[in-house]
N, C-alpha and C. Protein backbone atom coordinates (compact mmCIF):
# COMPACT_ATOMS: atom_id res chain seq x y z
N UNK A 1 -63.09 -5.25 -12.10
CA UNK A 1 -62.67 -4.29 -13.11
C UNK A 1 -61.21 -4.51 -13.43
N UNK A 2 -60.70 -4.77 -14.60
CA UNK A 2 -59.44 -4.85 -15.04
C UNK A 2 -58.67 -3.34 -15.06
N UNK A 3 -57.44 -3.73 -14.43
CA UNK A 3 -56.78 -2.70 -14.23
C UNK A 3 -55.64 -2.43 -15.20
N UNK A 4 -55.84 -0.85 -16.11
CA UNK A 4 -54.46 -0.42 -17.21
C UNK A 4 -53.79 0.65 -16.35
N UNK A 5 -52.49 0.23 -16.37
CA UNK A 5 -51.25 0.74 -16.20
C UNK A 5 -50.87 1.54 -17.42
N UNK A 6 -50.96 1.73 -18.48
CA UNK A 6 -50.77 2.60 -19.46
C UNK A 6 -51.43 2.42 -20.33
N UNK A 7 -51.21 3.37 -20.97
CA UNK A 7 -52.03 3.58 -22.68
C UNK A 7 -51.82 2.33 -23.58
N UNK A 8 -50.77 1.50 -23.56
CA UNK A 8 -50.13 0.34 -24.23
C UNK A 8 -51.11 -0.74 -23.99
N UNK A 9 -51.59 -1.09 -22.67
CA UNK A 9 -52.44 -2.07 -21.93
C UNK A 9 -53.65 -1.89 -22.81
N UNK A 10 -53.98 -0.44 -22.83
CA UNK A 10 -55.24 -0.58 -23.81
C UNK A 10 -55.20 -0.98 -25.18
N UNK A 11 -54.07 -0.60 -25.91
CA UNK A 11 -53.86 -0.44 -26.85
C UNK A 11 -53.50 -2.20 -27.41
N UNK A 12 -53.09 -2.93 -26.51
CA UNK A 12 -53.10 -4.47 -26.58
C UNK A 12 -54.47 -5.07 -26.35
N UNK A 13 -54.81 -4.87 -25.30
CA UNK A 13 -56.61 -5.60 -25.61
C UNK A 13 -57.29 -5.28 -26.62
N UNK A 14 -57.49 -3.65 -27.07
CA UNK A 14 -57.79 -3.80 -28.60
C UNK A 14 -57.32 -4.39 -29.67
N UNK A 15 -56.14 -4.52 -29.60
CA UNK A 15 -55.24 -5.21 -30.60
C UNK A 15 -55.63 -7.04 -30.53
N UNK A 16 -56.00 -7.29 -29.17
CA UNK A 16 -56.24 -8.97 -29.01
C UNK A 16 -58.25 -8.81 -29.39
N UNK A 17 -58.63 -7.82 -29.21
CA UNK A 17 -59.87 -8.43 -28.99
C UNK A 17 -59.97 -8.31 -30.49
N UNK A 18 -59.95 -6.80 -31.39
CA UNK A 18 -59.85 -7.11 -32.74
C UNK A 18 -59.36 -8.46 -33.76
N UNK A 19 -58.25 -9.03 -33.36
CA UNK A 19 -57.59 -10.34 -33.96
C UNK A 19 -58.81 -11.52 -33.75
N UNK A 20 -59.19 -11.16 -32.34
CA UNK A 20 -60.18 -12.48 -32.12
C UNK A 20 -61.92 -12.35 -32.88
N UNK A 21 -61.95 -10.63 -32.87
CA UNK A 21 -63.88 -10.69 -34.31
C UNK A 21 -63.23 -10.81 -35.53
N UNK A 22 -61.81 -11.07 -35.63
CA UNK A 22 -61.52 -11.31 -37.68
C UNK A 22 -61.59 -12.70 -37.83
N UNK A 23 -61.97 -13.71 -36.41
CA UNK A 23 -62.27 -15.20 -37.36
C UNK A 23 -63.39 -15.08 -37.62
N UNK A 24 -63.73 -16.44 -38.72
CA UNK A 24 -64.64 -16.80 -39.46
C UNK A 24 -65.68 -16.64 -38.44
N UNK A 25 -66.76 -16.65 -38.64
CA UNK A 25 -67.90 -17.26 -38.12
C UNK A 25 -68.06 -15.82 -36.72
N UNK A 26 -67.62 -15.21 -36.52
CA UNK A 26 -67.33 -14.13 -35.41
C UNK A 26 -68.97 -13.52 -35.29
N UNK A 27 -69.53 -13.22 -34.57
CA UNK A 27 -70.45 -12.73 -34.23
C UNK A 27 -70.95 -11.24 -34.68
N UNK A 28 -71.87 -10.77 -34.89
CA UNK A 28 -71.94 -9.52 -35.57
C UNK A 28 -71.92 -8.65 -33.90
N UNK A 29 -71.44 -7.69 -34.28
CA UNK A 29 -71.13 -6.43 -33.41
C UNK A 29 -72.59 -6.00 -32.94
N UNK A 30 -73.02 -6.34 -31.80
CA UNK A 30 -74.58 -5.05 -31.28
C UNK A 30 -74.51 -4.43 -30.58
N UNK A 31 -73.49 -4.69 -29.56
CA UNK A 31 -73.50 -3.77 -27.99
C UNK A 31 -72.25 -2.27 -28.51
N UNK A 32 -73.14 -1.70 -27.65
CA UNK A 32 -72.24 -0.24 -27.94
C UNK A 32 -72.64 0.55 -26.41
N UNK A 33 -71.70 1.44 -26.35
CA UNK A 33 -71.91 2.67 -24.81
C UNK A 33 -72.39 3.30 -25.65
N UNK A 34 -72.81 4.20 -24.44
CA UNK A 34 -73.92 5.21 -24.46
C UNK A 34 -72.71 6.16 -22.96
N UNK A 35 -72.19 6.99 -23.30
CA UNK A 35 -70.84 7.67 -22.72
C UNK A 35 -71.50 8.75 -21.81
N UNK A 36 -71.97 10.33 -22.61
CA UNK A 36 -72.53 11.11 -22.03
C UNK A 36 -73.45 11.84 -22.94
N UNK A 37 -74.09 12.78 -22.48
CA UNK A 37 -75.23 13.53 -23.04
C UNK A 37 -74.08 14.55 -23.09
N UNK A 38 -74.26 15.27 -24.32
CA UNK A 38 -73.41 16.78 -25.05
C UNK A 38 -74.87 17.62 -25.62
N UNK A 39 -74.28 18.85 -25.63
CA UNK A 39 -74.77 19.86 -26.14
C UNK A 39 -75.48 19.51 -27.38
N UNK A 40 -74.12 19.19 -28.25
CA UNK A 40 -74.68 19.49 -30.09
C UNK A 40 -73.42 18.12 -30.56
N UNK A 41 -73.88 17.75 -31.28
CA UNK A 41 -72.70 16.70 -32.09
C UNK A 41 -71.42 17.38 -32.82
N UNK A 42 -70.41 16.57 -32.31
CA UNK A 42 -68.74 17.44 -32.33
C UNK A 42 -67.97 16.64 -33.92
N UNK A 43 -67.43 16.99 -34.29
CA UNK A 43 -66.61 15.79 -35.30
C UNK A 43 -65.30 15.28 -34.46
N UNK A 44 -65.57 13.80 -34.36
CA UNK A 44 -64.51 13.42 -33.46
C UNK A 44 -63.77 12.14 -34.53
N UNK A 45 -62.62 13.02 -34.62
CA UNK A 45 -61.11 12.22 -34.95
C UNK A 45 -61.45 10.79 -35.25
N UNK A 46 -60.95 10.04 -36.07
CA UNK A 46 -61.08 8.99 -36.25
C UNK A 46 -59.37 8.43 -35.69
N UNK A 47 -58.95 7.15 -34.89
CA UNK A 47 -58.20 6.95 -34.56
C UNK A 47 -57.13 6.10 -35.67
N UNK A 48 -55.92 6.58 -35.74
CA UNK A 48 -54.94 5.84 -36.50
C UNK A 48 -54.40 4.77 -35.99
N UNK A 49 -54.22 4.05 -34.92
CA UNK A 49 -54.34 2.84 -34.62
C UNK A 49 -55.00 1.47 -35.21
N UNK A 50 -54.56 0.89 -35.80
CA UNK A 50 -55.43 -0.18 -37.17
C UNK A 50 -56.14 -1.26 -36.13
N UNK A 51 -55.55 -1.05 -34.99
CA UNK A 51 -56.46 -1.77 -33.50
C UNK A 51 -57.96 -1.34 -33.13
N UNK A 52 -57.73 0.16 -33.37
CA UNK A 52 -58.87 0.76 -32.84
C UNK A 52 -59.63 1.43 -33.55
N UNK A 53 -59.19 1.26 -35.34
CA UNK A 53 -60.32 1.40 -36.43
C UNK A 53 -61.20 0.73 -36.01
N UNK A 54 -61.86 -0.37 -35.29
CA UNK A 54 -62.85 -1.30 -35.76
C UNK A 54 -63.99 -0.16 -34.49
N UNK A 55 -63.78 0.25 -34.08
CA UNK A 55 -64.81 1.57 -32.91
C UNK A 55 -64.81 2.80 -33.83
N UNK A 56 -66.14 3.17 -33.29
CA UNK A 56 -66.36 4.92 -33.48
C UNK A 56 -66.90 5.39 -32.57
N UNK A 57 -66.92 6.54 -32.51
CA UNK A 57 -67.81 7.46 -31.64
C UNK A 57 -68.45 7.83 -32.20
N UNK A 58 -69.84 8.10 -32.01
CA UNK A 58 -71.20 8.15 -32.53
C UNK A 58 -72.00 9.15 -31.76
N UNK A 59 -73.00 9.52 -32.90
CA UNK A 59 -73.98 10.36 -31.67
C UNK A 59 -75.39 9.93 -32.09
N UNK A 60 -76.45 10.12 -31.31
CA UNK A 60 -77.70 9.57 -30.82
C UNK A 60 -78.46 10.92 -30.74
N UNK A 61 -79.05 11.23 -31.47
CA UNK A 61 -80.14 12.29 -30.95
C UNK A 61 -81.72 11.48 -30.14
N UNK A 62 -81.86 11.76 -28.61
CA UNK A 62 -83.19 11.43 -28.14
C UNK A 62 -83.98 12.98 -28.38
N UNK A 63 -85.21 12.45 -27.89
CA UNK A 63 -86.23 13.58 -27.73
C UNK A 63 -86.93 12.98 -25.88
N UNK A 64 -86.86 13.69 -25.34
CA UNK A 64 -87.31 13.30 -23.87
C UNK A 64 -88.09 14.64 -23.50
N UNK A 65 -89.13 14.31 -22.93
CA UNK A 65 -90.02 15.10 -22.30
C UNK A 65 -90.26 16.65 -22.98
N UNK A 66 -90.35 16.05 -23.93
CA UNK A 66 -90.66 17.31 -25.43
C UNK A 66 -88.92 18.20 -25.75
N UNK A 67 -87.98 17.68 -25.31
CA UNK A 67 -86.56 18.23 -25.30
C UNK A 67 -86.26 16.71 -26.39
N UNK A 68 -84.91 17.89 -27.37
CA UNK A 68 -84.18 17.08 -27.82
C UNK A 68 -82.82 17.22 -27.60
N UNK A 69 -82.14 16.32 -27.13
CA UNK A 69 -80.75 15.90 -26.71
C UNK A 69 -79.55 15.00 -27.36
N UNK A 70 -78.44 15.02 -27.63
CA UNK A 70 -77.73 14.30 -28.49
C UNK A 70 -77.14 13.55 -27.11
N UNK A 71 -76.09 12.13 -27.35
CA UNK A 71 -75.33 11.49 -26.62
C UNK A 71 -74.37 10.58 -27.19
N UNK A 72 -73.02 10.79 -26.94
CA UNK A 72 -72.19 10.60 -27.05
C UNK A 72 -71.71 8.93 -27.06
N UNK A 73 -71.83 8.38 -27.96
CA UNK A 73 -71.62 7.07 -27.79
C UNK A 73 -70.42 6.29 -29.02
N UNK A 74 -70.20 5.06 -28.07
CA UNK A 74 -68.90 4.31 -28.69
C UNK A 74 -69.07 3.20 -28.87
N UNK A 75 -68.72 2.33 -29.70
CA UNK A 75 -68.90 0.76 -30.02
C UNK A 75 -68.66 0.87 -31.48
N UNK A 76 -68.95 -0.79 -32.15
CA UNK A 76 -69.39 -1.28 -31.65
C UNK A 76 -68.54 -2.74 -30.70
N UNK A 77 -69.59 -4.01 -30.33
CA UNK A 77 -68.87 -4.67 -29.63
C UNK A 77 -69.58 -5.80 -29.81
N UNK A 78 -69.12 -7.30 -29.87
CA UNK A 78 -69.48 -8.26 -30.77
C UNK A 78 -70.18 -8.76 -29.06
N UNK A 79 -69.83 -8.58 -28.19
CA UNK A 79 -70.14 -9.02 -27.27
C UNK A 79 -70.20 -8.23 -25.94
N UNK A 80 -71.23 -8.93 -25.10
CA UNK A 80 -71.64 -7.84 -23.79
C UNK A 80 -70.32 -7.91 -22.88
N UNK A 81 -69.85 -9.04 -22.36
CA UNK A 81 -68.55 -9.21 -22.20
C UNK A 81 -67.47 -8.17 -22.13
N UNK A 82 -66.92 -8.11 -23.89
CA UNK A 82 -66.37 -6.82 -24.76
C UNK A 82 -66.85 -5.39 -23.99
N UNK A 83 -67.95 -5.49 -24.29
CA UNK A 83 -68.67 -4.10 -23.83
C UNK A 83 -68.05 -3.33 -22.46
N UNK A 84 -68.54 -5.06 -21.03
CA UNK A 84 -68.12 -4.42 -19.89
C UNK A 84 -67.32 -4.03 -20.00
N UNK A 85 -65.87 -5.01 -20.27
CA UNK A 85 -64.53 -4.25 -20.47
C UNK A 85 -63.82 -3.16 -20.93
N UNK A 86 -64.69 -2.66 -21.85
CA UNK A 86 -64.35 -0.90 -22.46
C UNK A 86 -65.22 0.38 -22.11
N UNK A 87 -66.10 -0.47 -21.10
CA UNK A 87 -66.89 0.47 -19.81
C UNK A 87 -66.13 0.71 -18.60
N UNK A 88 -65.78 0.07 -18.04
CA UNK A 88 -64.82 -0.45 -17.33
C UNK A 88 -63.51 0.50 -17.25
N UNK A 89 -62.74 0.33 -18.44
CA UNK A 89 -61.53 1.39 -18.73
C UNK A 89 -61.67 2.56 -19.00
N UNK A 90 -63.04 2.86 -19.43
CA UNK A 90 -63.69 4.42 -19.85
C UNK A 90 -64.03 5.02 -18.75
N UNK A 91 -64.46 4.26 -17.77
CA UNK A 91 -65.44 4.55 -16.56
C UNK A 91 -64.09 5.52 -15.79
N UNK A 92 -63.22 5.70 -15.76
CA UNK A 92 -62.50 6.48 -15.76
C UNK A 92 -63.00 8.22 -16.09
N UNK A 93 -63.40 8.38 -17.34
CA UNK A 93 -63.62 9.47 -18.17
C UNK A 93 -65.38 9.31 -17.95
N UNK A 94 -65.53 8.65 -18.54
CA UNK A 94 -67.08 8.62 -18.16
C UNK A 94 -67.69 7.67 -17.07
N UNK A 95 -68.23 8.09 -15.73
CA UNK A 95 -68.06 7.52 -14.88
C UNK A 95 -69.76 6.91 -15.31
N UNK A 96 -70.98 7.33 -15.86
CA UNK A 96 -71.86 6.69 -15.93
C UNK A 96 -72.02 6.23 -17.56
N UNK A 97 -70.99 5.81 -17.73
CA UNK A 97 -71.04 4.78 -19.33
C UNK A 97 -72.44 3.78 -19.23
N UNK A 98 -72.90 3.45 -19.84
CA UNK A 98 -74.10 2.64 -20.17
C UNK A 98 -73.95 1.75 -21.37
N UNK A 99 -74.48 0.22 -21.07
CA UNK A 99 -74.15 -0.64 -22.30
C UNK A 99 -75.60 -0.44 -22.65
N UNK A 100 -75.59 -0.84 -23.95
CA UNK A 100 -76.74 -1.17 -25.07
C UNK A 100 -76.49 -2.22 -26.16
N UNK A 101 -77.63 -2.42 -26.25
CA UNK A 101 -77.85 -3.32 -26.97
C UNK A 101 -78.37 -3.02 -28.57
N UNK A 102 -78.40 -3.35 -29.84
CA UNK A 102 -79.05 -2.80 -30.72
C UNK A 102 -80.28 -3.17 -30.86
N UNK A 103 -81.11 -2.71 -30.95
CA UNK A 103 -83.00 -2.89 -31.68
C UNK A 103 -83.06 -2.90 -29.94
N UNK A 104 -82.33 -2.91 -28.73
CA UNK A 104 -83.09 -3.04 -27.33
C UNK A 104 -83.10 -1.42 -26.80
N UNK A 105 -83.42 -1.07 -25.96
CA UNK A 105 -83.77 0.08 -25.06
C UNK A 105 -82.79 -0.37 -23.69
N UNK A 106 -82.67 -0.94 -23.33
CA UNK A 106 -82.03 -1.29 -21.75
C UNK A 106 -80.81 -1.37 -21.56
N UNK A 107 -80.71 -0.92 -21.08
CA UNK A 107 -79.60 -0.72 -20.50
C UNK A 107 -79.19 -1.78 -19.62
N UNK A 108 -77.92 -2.13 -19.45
CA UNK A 108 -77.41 -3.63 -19.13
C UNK A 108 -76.46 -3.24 -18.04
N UNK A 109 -76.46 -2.27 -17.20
CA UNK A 109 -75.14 -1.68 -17.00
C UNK A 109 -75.94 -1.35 -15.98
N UNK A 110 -77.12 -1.32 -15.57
CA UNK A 110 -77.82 -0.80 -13.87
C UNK A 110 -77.99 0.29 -13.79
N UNK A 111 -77.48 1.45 -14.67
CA UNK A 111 -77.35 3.18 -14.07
C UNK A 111 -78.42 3.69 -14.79
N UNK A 112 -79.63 4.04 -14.23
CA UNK A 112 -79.68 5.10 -14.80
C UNK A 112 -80.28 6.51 -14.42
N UNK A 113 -78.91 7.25 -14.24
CA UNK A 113 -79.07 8.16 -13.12
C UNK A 113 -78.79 9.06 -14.59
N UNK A 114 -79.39 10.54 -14.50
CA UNK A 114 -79.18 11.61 -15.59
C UNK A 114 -78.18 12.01 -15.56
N UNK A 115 -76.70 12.71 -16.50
CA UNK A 115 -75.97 13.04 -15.77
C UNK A 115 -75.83 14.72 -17.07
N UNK A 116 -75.24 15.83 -16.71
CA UNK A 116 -75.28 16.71 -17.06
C UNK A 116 -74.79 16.87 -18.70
N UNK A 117 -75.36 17.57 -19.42
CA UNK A 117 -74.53 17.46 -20.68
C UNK A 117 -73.60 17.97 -21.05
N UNK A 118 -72.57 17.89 -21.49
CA UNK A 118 -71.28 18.39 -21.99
C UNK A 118 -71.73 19.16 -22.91
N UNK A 119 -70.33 20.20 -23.06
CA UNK A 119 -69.95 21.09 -24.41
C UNK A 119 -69.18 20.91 -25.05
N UNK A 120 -69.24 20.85 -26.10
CA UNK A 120 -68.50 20.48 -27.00
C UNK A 120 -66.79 20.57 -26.89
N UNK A 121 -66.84 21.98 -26.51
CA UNK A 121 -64.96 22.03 -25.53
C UNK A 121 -64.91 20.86 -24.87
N UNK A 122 -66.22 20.82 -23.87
CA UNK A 122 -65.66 19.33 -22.77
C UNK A 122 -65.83 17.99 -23.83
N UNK A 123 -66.56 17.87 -24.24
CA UNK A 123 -66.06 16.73 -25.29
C UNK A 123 -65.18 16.44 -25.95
N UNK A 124 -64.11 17.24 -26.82
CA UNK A 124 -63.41 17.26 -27.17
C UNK A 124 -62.01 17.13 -26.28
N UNK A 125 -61.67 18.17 -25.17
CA UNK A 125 -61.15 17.66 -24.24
C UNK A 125 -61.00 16.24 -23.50
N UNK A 126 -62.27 15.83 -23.57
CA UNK A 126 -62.26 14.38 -23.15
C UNK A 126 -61.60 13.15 -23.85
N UNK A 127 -61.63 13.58 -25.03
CA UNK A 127 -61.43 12.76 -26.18
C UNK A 127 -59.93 12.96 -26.33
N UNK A 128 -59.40 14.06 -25.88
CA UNK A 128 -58.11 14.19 -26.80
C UNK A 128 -56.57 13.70 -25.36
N UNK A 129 -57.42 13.14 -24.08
CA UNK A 129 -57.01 12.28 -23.11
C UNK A 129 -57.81 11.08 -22.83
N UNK A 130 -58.67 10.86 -23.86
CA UNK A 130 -58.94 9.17 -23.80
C UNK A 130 -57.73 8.49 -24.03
N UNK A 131 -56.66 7.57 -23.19
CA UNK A 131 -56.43 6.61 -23.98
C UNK A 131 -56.70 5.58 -25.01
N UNK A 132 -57.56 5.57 -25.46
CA UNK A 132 -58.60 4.84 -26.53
C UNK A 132 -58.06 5.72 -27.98
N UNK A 133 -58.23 7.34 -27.74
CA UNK A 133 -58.25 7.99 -28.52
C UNK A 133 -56.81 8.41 -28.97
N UNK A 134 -55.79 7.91 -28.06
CA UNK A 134 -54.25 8.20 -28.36
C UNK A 134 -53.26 6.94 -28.29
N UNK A 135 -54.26 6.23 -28.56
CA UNK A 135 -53.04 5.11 -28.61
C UNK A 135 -52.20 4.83 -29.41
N UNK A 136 -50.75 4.40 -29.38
CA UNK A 136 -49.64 4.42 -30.28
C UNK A 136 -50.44 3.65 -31.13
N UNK A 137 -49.50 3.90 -32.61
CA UNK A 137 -50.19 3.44 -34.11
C UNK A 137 -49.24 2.01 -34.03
N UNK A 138 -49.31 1.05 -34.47
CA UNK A 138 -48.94 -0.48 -34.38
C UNK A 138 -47.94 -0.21 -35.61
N UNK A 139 -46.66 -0.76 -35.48
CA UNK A 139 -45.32 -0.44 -36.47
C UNK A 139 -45.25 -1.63 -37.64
């Protein structure tokens, strides 16, 4: 697991990994987290960082065992690679992050343990001490 010392650390790997999907020929984006299960879908901030435009946070409505549930998810990511690495730094905040794949079901990431759903307070809270979500804007 790569280790950030500050908000800046993050705010540079986005900044390098973005520079590296703007060449030609770059791979299309499929892998995305799957963060946590929430209540109800929140409107979450879009980041001013021109590093960390190329992500969103997203939500997923499942239906499981006649229940329907939303989940909190982020990407995308041109590569599984990519992926670990912003699981990895999240896993911090969300300790059972989950990679995905698009058009797949599986999970790539080994967990899959249930974990409780958030409220929208706790989502938002979470978000507004992501480093992801506060990183200085590039001058």
């Amino acid at each position: 697991m790569q280790s950030f010392s500050s908000r800046s650390d993050l705010y540079n790997l986005a900044r390098e990994e973005a520079s590296s999907t703007a060449e030609p020929g770059a791979l299309p984006a499929t892998f995305y987290l799957t963060l946590s299960q929430v209540v109800a879908p929140v409107s979450v901030p879009e980041s001013k960082s021109p590093a960390l435009q190329r992500f969103r946070f997203f939500f997923e409505r499942r239906c499981e065992a006649g229940r329907s549930g939303y989940w909190l998810q982020f990407g995308y990511f041109t590569s599984e690679l990519e992926a670990k690495r912003w699981r990895d730094v999240l896993a911090r905040i969300y300790p059972r992050a989950t990679i995905h794949r698009l058009g797949g079901t599986t999970s790539t990431s080994g967990q899959t343990t249930t974990q409780p759903a958030l409220t929208e307070t706790q989502v938002l809270k979470l978000l507004k001490t992501t480093p992801a979500a506060s990183a200085p804007a590039d001058s």
